[in-house]
N, C-alpha and C. Protein backbone atom coordinates (compact mmCIF):
# COMPACT_ATOMS: atom_id res chain seq x y z
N UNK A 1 43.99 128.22 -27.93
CA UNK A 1 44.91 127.46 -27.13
C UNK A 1 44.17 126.65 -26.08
N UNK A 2 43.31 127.25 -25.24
CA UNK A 2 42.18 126.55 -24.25
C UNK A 2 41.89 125.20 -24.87
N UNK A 3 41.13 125.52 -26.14
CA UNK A 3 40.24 124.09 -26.74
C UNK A 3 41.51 123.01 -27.02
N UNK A 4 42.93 123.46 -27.14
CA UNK A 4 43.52 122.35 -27.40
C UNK A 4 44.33 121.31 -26.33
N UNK A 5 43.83 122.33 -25.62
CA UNK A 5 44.36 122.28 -23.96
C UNK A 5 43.55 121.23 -23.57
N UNK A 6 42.16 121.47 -23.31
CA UNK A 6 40.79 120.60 -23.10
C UNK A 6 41.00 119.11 -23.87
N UNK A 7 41.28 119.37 -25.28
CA UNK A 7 41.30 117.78 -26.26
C UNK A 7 42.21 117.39 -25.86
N UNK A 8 43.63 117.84 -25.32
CA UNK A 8 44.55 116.82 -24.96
C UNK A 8 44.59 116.55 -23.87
N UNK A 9 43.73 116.86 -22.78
CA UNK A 9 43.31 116.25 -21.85
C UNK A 9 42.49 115.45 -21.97
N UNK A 10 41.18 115.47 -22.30
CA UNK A 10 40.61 114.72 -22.94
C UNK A 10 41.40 112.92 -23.72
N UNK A 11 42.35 113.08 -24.52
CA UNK A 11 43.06 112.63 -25.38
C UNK A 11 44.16 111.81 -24.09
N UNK A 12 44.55 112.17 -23.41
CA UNK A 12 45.06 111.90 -22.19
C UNK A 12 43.97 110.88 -21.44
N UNK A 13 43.30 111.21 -20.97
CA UNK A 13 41.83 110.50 -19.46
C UNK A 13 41.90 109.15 -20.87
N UNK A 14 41.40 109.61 -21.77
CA UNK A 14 41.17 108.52 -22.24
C UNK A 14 42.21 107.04 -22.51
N UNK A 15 42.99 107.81 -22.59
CA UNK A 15 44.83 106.98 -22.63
C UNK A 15 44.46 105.98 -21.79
N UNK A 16 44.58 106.84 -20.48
CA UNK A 16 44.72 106.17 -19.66
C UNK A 16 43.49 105.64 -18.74
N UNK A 17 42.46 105.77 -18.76
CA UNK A 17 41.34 105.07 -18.59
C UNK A 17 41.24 103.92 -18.74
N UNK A 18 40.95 102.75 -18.48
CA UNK A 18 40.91 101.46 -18.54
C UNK A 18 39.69 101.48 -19.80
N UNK A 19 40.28 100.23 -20.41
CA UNK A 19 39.37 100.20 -21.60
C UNK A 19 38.23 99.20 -21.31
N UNK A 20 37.19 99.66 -21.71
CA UNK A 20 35.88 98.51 -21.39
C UNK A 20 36.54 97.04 -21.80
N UNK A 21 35.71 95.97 -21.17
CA UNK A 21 36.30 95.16 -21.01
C UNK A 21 34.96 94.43 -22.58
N UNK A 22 35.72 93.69 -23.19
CA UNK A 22 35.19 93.28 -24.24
C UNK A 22 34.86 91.06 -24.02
N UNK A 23 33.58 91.15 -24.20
CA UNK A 23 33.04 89.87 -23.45
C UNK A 23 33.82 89.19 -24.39
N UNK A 24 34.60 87.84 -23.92
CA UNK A 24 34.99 86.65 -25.23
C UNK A 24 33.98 86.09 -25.53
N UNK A 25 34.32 85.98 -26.72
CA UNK A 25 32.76 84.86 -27.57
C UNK A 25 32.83 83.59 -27.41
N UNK A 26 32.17 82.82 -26.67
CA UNK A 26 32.67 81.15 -26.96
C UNK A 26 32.33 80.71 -27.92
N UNK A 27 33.03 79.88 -28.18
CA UNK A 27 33.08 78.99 -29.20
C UNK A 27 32.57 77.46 -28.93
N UNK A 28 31.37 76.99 -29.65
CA UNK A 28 31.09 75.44 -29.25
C UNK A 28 32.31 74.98 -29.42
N UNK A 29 32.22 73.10 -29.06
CA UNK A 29 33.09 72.46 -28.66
C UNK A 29 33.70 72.03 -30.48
N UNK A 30 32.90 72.16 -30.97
CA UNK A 30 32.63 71.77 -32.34
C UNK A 30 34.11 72.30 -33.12
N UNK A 31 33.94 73.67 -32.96
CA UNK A 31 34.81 74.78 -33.66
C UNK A 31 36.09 74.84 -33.04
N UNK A 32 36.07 74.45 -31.16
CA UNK A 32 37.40 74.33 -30.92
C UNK A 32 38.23 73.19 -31.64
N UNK A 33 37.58 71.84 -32.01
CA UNK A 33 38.21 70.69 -32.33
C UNK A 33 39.00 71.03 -33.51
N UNK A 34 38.07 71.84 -34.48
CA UNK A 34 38.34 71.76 -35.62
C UNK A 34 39.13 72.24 -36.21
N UNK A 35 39.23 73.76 -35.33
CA UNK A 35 40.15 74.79 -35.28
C UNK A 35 41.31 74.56 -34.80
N UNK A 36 41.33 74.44 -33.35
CA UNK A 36 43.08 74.42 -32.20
C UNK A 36 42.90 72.60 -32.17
N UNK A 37 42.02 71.93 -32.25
CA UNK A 37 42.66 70.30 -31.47
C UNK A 37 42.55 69.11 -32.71
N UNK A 38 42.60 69.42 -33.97
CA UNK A 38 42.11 68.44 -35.46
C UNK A 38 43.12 67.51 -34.84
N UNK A 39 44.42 67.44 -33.97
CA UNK A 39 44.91 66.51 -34.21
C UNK A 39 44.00 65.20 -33.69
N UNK A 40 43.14 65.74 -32.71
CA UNK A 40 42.36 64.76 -31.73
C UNK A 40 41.88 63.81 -32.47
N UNK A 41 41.24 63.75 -33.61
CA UNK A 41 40.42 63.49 -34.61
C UNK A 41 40.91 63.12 -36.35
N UNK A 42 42.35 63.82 -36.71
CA UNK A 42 43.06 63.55 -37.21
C UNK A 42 43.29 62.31 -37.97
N UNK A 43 42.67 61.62 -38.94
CA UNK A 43 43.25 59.96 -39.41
C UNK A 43 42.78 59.53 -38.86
N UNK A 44 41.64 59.42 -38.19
CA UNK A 44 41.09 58.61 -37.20
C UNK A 44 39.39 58.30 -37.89
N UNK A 45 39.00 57.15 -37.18
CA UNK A 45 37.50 56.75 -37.76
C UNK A 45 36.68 57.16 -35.95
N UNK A 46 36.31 57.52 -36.20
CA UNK A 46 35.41 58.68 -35.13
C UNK A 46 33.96 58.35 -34.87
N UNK A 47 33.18 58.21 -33.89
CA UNK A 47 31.68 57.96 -33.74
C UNK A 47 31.34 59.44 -32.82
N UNK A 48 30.28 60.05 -33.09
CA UNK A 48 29.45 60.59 -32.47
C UNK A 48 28.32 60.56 -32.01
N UNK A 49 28.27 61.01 -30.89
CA UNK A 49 26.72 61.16 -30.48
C UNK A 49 26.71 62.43 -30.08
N UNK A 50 25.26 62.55 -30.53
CA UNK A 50 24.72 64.17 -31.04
C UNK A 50 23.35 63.94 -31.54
N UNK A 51 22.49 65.31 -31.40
CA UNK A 51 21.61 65.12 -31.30
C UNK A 51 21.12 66.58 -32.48
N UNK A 52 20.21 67.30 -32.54
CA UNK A 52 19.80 68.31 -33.44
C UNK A 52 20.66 69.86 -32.80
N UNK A 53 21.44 69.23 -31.69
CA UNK A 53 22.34 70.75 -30.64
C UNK A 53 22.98 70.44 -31.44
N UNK A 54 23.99 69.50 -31.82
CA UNK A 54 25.10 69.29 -32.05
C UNK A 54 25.40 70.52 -33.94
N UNK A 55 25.71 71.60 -33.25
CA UNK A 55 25.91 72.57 -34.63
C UNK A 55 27.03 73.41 -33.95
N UNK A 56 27.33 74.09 -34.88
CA UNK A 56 28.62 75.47 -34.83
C UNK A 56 27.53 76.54 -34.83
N UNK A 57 28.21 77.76 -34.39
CA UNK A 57 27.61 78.76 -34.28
C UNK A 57 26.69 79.38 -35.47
N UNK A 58 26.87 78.69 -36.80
CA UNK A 58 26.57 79.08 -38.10
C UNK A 58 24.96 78.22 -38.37
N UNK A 59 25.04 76.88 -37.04
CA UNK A 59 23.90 76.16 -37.33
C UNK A 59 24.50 74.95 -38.20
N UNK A 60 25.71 74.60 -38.88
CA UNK A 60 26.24 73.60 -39.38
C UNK A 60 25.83 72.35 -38.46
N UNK A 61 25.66 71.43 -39.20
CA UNK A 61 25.90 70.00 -38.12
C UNK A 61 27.10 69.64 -38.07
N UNK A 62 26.89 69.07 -37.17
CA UNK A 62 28.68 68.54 -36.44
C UNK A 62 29.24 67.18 -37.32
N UNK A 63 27.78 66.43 -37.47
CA UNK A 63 27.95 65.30 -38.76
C UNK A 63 28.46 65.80 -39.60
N UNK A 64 27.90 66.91 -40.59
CA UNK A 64 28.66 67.35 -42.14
C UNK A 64 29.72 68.16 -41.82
N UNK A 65 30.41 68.98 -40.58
CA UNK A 65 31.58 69.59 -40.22
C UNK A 65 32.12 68.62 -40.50
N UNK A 66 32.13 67.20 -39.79
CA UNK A 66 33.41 66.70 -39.61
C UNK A 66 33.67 65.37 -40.79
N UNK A 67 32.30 65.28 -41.20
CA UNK A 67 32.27 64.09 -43.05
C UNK A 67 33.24 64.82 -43.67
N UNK A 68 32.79 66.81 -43.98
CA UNK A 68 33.48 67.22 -44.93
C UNK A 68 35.15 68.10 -44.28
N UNK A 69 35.88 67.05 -43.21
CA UNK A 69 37.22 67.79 -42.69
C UNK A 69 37.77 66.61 -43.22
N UNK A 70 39.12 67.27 -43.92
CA UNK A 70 40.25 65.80 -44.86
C UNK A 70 40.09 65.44 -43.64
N UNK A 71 40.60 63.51 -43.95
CA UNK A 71 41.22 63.17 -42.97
C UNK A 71 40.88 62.36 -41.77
N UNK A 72 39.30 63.24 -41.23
CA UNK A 72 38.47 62.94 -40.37
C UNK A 72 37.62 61.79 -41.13
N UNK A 73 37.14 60.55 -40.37
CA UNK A 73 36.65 59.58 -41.11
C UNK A 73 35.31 59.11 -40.19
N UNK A 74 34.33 59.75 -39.89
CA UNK A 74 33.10 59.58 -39.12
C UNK A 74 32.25 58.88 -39.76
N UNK A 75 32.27 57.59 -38.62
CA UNK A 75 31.80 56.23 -39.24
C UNK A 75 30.52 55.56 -38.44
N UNK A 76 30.18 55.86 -37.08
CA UNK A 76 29.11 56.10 -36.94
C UNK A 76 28.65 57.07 -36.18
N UNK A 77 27.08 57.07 -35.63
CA UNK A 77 26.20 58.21 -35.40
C UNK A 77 25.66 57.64 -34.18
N UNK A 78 25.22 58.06 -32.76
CA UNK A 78 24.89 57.81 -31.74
C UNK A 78 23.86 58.71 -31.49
N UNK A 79 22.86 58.15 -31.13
CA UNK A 79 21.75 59.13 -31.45
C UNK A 79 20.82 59.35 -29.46
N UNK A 80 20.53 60.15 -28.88
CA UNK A 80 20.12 59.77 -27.50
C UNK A 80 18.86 60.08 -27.33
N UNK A 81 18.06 60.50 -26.56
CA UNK A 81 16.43 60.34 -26.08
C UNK A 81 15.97 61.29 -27.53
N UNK A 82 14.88 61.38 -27.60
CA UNK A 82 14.10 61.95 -28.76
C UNK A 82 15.17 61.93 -30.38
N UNK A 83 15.86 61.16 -30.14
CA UNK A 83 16.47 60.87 -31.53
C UNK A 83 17.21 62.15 -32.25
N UNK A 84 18.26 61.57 -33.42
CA UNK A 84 19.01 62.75 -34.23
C UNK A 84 18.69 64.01 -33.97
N UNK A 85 17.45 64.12 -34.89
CA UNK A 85 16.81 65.28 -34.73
C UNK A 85 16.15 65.83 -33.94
N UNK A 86 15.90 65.48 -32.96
CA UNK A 86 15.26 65.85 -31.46
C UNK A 86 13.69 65.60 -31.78
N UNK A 87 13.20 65.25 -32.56
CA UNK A 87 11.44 65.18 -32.81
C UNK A 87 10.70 64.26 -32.40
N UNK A 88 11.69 62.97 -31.91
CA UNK A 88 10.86 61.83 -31.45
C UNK A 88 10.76 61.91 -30.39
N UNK A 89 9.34 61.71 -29.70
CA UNK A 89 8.94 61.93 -28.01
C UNK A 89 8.00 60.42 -27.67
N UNK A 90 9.01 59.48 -27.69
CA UNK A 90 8.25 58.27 -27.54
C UNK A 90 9.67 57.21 -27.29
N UNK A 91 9.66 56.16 -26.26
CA UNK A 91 10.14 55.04 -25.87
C UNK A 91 10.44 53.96 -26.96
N UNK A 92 11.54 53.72 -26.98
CA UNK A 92 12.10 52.46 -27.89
C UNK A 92 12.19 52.94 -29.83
N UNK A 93 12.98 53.70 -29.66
CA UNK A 93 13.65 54.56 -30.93
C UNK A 93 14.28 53.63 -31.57
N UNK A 94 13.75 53.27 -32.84
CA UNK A 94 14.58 52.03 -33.68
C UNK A 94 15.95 53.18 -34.18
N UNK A 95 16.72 51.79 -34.18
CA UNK A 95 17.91 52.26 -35.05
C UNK A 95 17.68 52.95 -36.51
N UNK A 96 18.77 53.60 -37.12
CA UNK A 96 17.80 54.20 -38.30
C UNK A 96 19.36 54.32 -39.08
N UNK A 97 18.98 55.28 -40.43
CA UNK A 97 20.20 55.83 -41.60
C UNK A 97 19.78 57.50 -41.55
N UNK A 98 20.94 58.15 -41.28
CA UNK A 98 20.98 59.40 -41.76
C UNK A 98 20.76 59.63 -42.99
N UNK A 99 19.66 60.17 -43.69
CA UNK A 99 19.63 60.53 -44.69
C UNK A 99 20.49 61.03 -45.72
N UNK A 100 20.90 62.23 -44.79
CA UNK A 100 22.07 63.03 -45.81
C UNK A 100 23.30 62.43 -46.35
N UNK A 101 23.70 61.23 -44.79
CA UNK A 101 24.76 60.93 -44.97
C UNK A 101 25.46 59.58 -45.49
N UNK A 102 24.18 58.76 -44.79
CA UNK A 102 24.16 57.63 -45.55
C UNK A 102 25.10 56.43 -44.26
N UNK A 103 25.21 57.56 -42.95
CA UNK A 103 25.87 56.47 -41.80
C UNK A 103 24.33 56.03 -40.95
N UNK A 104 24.99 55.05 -39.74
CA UNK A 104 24.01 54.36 -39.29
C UNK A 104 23.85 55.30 -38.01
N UNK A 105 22.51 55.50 -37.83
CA UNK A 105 22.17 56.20 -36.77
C UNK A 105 21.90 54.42 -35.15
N UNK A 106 22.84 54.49 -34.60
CA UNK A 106 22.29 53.79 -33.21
C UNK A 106 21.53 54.92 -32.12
N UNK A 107 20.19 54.33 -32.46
CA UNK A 107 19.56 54.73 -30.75
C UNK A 107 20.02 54.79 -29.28
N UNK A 108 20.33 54.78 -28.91
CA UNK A 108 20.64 54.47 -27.21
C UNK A 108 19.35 54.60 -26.60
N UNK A 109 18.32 55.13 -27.22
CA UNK A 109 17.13 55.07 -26.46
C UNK A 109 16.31 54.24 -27.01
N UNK A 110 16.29 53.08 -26.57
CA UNK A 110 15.52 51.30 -27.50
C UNK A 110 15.75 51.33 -28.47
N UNK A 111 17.00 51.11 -29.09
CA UNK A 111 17.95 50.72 -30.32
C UNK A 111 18.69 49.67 -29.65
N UNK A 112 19.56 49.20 -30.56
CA UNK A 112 20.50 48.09 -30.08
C UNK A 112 21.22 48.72 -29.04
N UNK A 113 21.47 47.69 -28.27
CA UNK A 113 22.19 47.88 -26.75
C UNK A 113 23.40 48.31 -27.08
N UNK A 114 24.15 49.55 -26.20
CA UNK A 114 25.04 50.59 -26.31
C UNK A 114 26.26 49.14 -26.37
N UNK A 115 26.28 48.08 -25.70
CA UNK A 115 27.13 47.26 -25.58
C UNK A 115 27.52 46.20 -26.52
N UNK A 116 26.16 46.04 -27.73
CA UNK A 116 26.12 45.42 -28.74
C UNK A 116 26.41 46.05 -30.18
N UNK A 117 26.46 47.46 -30.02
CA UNK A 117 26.83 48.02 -31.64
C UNK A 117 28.52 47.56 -31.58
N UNK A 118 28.50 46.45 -32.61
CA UNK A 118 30.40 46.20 -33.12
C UNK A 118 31.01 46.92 -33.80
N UNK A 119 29.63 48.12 -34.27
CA UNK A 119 30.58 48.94 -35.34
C UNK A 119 31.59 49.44 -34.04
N UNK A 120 31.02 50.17 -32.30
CA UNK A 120 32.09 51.01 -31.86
C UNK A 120 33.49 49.98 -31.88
N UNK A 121 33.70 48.93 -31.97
CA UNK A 121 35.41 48.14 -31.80
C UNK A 121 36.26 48.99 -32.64
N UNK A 122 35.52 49.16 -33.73
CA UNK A 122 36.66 49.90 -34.89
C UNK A 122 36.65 50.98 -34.89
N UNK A 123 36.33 52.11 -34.10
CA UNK A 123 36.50 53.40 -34.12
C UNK A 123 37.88 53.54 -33.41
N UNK A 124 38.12 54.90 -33.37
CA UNK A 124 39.28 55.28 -32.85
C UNK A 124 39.05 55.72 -31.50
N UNK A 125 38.18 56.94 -32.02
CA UNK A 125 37.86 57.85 -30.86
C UNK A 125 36.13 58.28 -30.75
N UNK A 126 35.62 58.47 -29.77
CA UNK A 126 34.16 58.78 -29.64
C UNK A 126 33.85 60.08 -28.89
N UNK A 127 33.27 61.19 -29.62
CA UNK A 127 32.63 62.84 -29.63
C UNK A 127 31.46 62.56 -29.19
N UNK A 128 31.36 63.39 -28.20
CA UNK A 128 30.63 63.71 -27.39
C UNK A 128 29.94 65.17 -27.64
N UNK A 129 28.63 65.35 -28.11
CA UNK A 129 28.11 67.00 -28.17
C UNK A 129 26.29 66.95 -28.25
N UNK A 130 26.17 67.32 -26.58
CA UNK A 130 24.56 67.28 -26.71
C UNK A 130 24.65 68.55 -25.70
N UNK A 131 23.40 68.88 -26.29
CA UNK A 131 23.20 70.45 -25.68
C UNK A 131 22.57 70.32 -23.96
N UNK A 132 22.99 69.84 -22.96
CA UNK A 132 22.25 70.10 -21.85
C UNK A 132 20.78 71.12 -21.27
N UNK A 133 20.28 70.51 -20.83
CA UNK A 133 19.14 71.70 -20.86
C UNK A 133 19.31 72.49 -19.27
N UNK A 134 20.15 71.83 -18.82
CA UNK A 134 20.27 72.47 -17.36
C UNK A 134 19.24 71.72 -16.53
N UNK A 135 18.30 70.81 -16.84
CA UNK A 135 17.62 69.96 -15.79
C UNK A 135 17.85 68.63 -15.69
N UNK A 136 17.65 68.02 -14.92
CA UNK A 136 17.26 66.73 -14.88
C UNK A 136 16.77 65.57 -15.49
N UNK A 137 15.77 66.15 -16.02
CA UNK A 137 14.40 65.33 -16.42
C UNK A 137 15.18 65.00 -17.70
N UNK A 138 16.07 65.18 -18.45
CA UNK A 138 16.48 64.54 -19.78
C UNK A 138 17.86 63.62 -18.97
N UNK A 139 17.54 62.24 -20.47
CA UNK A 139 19.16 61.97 -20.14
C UNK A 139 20.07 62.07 -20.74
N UNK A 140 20.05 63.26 -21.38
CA UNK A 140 21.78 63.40 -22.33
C UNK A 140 22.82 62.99 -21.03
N UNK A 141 22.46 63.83 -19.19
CA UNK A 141 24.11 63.13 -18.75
C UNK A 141 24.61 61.93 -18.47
N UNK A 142 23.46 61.09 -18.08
CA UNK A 142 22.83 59.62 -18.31
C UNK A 142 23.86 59.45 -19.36
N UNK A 143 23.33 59.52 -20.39
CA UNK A 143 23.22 58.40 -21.85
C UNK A 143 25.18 58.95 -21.71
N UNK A 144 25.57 60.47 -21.95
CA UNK A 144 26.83 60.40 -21.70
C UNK A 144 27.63 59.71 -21.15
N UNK A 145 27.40 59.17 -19.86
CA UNK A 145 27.91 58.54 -18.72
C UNK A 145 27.61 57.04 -19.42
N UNK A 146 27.08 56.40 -19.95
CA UNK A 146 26.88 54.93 -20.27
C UNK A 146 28.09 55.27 -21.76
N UNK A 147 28.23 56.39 -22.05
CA UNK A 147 28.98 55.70 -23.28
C UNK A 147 30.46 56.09 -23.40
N UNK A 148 30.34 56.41 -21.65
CA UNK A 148 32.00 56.87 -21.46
C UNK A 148 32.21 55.58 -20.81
N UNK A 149 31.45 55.04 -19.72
CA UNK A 149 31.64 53.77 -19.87
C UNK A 149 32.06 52.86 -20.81
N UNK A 150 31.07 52.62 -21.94
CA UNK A 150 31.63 51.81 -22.50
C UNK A 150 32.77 52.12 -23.57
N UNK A 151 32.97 53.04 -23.35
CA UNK A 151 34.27 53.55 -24.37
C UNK A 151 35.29 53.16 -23.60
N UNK A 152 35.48 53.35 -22.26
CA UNK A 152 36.66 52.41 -21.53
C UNK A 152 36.46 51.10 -21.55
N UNK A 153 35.84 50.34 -21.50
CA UNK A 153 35.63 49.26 -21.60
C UNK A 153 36.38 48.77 -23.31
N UNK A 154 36.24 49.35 -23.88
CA UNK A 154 36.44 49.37 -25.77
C UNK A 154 37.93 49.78 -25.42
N UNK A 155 38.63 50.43 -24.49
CA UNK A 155 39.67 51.15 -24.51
C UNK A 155 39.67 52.08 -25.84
N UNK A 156 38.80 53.04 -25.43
CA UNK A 156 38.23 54.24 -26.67
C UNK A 156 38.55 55.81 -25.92
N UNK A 157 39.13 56.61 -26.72
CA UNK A 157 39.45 57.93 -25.56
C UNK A 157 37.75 58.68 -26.12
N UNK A 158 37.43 59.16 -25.60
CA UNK A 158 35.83 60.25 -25.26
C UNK A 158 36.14 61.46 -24.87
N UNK A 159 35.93 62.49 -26.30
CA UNK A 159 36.10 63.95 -26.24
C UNK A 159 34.91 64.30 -26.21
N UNK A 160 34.44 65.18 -25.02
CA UNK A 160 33.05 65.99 -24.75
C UNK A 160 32.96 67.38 -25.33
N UNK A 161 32.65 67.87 -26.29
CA UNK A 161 32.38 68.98 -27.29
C UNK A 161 31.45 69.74 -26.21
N UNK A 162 32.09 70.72 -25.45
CA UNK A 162 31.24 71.43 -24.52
C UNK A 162 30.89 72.43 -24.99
N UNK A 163 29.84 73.15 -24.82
CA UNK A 163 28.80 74.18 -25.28
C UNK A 163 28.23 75.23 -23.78
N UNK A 164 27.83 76.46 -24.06
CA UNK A 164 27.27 76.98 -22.72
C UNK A 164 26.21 76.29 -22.20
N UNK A 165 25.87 76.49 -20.91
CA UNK A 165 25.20 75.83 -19.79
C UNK A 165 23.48 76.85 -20.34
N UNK A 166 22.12 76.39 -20.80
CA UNK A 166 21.09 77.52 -21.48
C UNK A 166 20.60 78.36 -20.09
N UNK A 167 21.00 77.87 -19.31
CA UNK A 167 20.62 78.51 -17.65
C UNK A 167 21.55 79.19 -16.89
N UNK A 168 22.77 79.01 -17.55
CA UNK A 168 23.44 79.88 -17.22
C UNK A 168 24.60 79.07 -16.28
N UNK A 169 24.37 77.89 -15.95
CA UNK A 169 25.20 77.20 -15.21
C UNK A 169 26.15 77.55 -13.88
N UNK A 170 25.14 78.62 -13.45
CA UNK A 170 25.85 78.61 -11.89
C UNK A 170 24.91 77.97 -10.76
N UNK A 171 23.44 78.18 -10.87
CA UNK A 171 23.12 77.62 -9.83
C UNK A 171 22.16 76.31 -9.92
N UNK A 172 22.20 75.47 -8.68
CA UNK A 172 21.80 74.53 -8.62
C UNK A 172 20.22 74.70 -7.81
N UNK A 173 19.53 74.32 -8.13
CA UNK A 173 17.83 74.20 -7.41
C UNK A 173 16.77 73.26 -6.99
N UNK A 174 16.11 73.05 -6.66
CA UNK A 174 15.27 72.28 -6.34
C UNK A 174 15.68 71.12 -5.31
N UNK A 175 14.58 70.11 -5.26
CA UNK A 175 15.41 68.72 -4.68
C UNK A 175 16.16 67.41 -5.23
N UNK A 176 16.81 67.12 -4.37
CA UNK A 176 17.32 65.93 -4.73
C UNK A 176 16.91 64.83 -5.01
N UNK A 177 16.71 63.96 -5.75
CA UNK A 177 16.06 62.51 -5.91
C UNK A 177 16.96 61.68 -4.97
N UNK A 178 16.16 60.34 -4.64
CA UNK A 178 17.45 59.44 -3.98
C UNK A 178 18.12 59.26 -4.93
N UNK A 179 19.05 58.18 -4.79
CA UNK A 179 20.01 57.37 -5.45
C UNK A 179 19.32 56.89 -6.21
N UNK A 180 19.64 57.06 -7.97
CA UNK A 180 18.56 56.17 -9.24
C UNK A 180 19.33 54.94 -9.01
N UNK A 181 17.81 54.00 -9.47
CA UNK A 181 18.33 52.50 -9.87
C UNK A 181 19.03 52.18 -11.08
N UNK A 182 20.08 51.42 -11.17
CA UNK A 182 21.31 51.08 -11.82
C UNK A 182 20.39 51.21 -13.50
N UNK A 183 19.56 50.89 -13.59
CA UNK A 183 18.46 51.00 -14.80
C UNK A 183 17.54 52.06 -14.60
N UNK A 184 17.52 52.92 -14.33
CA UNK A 184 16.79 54.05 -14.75
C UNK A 184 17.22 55.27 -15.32
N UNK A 185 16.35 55.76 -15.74
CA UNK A 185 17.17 56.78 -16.88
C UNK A 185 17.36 57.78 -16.28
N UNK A 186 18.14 58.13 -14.84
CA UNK A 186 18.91 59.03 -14.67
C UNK A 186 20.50 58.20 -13.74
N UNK A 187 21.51 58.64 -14.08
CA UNK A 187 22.54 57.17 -13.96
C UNK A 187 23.37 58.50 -12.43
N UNK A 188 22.74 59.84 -12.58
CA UNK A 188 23.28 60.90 -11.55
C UNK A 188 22.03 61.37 -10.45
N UNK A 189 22.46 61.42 -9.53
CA UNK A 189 21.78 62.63 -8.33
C UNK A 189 22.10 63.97 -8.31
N UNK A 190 21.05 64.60 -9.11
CA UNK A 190 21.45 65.61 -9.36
C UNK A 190 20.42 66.63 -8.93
N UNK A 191 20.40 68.24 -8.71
CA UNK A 191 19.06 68.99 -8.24
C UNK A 191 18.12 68.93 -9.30
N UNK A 192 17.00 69.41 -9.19
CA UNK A 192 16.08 69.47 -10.76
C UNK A 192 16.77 70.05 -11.36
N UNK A 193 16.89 72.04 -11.10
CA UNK A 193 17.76 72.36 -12.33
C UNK A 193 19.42 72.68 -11.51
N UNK A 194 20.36 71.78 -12.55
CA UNK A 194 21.64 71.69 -12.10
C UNK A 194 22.71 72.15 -13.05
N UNK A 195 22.66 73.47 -12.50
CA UNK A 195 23.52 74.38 -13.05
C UNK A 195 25.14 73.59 -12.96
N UNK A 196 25.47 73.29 -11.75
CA UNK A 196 26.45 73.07 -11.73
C UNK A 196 27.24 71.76 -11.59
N UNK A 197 26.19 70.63 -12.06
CA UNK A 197 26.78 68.91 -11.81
C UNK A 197 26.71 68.80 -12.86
């Protein structure tokens, strides 16, 4: 009688014990679209820019996610500093062709001017998915910021496919730069590493 006394107490504490708290998994920006928001993207001819981050948790590219979703019609490719694949480490990145896919890769980093590709007139909508490194010294928020610009300018809506912060994105460090010139490749004042701008 004791031992059954003990287990249903036991059987009890545990009832009512608060249950560990179980971390949510995020999900790239990729998997939310595709999953809860397709309408965003839906019948629509779509441009991205993306870079070798731009994957689902599986490592998929965001290019062949969204070539092979009915419906979705991704027509061009926006490519930012070190190119598609992240391997180029050199100034004035010619325009190029995705191999796999057979769309046009535009540079933004010395390719035709973000203001001169006519393919963006005919898009619908323009995706946004580059992996931040949490510093400065790159310009994915730069090159972002010039092509949210010109997506208003196009009267184009710009969905940002957000991903975790690799630093963790709470704190901000180092110093401030002044104010960049209207042409230099940082378009923000931001700390070196900026967790949180």
């Amino acid at each position: 009688m004791r031992s059954h006394s003990v287990s249903l107490l036991v059987v009890i504490a545990c009832a009512l014990s608060p249950s560990p708290r179980v971390a949510a998994q995020v999900r790239p920006g990729i998997e939310v679209l595709l999953t809860d928001s397709i309408s965003v993207v839906a019948g629509k001819r779509v441009a991205l820019l993306t870079n070798q981050t731009g994957v689902d948790r599986l490592g998929r590219r965001d290019l062949d996610l969204l070539r092979g979703t009915p419906g979705v019609r991704l027509v061009v490719i926006l490519s930012p500093e070190h190119g598609l694949r992240g391997t180029e480490d050199r100034a004035g990145l010619p325009d190029a062709v995705d191999s796999a896919s057979g769309l046009p890769i535009y540079s933004l980093y010395g390719g035709t001017p973000l203001s001169a590709i006519a393919a963006l007139d005919s898009v619908d909508v323009v995706l946004v998915d580059l992996q931040d490194v949490g510093a400065r010294y790159y310009s994915y928020p730069t090159t972002t910021v010039l092509v949210m610009q010109d997506a208003v300018r196009r009267g184009k809506p710009v969905v940002v496919l957000d991903r975790p912060n690799p630093i963790g994105g709470v704190a901000s460090q180092g110093i401030f730069p002044p104010p960049p010139a209207p042409w230099s490749a940082s378009s923000t004042s931001s700390a070196c590493r900026c967790g949180t701008a």
